[in-house]
Protein backbone atom coordinates (compact mmCIF):
# COMPACT_ATOMS: atom_id res chain seq x y z
CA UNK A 1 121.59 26.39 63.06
CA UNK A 2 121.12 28.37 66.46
CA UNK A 3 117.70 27.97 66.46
CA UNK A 4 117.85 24.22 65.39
CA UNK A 5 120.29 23.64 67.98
CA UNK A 6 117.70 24.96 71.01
CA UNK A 7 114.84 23.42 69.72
CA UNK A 8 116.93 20.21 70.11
CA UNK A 9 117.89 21.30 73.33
CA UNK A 10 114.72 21.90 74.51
CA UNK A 11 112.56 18.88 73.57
CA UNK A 12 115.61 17.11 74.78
CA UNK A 13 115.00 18.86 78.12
CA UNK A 14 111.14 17.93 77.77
CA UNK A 15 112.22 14.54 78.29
CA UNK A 16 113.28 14.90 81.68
CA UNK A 17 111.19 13.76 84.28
CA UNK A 18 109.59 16.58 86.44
CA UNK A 19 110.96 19.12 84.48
CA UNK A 20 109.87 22.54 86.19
CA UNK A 21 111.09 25.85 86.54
CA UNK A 22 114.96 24.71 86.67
CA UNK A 23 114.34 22.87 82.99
CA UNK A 24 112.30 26.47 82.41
CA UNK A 25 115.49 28.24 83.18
CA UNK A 26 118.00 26.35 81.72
CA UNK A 27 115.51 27.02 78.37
CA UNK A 28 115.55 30.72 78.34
CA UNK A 29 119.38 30.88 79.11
CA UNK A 30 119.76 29.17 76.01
CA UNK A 31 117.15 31.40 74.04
CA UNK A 32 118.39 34.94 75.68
CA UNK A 33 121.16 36.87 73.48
CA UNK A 34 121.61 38.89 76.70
CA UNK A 35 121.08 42.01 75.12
CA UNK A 36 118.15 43.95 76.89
CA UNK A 37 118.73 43.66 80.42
CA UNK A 38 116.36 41.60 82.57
CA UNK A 39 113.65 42.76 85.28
CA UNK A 40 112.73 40.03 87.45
CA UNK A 41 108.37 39.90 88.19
CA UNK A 42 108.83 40.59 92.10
CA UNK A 43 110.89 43.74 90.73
CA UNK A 44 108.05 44.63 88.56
CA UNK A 45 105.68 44.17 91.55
CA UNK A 46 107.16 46.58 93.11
CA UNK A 47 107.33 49.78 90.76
CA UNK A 48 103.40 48.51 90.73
CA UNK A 49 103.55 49.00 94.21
CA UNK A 50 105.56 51.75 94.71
CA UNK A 51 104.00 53.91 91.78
CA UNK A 52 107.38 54.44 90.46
CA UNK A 53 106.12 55.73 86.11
CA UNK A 54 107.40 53.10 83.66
CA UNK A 55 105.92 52.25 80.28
CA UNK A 56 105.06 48.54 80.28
CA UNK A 57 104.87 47.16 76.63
CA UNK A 58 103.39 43.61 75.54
CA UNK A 59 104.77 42.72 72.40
CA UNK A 60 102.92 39.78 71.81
CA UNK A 61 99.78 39.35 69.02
CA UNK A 62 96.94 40.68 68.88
CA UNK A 63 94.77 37.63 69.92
CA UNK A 64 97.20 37.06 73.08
CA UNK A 65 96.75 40.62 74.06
CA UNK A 66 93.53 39.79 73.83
CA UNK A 67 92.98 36.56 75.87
CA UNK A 68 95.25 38.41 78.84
CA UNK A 69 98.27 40.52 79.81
CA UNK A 70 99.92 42.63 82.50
CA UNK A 71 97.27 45.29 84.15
CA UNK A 72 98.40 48.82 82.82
CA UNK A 73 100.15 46.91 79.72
CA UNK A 74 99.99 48.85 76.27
CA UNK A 75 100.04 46.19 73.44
CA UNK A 76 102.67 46.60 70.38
CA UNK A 77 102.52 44.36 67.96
CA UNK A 78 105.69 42.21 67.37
CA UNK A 79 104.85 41.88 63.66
CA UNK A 80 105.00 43.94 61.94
CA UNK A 81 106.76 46.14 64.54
CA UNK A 82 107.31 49.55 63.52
CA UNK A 83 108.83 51.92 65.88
CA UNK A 84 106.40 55.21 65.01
CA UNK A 85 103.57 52.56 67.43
CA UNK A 86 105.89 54.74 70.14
CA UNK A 87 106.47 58.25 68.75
CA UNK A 88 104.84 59.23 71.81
CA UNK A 89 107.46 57.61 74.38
CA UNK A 90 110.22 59.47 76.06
CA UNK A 91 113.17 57.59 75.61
CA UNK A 92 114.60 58.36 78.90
CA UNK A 93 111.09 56.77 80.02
CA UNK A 94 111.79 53.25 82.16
CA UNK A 95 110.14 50.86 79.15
CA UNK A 96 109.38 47.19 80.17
CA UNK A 97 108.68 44.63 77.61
CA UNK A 98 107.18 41.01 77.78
CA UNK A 99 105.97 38.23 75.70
CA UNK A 100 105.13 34.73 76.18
CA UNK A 101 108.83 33.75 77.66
CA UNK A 102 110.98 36.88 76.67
CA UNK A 103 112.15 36.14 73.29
CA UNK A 104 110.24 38.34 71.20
CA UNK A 105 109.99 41.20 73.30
CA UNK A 106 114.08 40.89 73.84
CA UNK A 107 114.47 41.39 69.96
CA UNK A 108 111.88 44.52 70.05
CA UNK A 109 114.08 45.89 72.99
CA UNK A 110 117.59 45.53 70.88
CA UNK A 111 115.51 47.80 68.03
CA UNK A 112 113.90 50.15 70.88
CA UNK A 113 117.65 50.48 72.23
CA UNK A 114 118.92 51.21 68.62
CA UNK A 115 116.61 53.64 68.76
CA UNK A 116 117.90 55.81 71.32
CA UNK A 117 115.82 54.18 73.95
CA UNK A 118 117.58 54.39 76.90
CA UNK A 119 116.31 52.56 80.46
CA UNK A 120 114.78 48.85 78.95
CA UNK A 121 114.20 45.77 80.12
CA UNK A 122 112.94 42.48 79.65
CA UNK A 123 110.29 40.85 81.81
CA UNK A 124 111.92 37.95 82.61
CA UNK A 125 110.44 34.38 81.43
CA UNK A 126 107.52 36.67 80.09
CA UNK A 127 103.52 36.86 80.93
CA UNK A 128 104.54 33.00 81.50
CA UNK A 129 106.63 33.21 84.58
CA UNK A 130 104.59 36.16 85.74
CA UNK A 131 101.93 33.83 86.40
CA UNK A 132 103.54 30.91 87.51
CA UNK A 133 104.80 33.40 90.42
CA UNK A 134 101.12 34.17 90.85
CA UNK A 135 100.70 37.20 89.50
CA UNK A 136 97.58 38.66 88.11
CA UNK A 137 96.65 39.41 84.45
CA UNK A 138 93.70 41.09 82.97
CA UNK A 139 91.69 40.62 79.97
CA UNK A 140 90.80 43.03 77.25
CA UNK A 141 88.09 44.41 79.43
CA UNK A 142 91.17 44.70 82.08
CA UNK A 143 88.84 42.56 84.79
CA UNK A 144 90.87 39.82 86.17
CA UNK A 145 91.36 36.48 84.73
CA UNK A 146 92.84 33.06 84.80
CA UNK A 147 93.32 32.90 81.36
CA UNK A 148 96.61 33.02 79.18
CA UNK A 149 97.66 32.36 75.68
CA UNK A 150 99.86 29.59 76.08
CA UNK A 151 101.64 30.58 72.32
CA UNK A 152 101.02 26.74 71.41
CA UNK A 153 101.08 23.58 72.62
CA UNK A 154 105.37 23.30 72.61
CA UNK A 155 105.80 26.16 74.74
CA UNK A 156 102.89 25.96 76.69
CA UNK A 157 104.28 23.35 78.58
CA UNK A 158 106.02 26.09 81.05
CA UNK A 159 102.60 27.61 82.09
CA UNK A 160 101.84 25.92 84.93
CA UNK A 161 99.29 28.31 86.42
CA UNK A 162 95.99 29.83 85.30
CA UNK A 163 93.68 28.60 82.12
CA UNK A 164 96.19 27.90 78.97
CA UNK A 165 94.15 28.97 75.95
CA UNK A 166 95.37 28.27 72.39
CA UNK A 167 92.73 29.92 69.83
């Protein structure tokens, strides 16, 4: 009924003219549980920039791994997700996880925090709202690129920037 309920919620929201990154906002406050805290991208930027060691997870599929993700990203796959993918992680290890928006990767950080994982958090608005913000992804030869899955066609309406692919 949850689920019904956003989905209502958000096409209802597609009908707004100019909908942008408030409408984007209002989507994922709806879609959040709030259980894996959040970690803004200009945050992220700056344990890039500042070398600080985190684990940085992409818990998308396969083929969107593929197309593009984060630079340094290790891909998990969100199904079947199976925790032994990260016998080799600390668990005292920073561990940031993205998807498309955040709504996948926030349900592999509630089983990564059952786990005993203890410092996670969730990219927030996912590989989505890291570009929008202009910030650069790589593809599976990790050379830049423009190019993002977009999911499909209903929520790639909130990538704005770069080259939406859907194959």
């Amino acid at each position: 009924m949850k689920k019904l309920l956003s989905l209502a919620q958000m096409l209802f929201t597609l009908t707004i003219p100019g909908c942008g990154q408030n409408a984007f906002d209002r989507q994922l406050k709806l879609l959040y549980k709030q259980t894996v805290p959040l970690i803004q991208p200009d945050q992220l930027t700056s344990l890039y920039q500042q070398k600080t060691p985190f684990i940085l997870l992409d818990t998308r599929s396969p083929a969107e791994y593929e197309v593009s993700h984060l630079p340094q990203a290790r891909f998990v796959n969100y199904k079947p997700f199976t925790l032994s993918e990260l016998e080799d992680i600390n668990p005292n290890m920073p561990v940031i996880l993205y998807c498309s928006v955040g709504v996948r990767s926030e349900k592999i950080g509630e089983k990564l925090q059952e786990a005993g994982f203890k410092n996670i958090r969730n990219l927030y608005g996912g590989i989505f709202t890291w570009k929008n913000q202009g910030h650069p992804v790589v593809d599976r030869y990790n050379q830049p690129t423009e190019k993002v899955h977009a999911y499909n066609r209903v929520w790639g309406i909130w990538l704005k920037k770069g080259i939406k692919v859907y194959e």
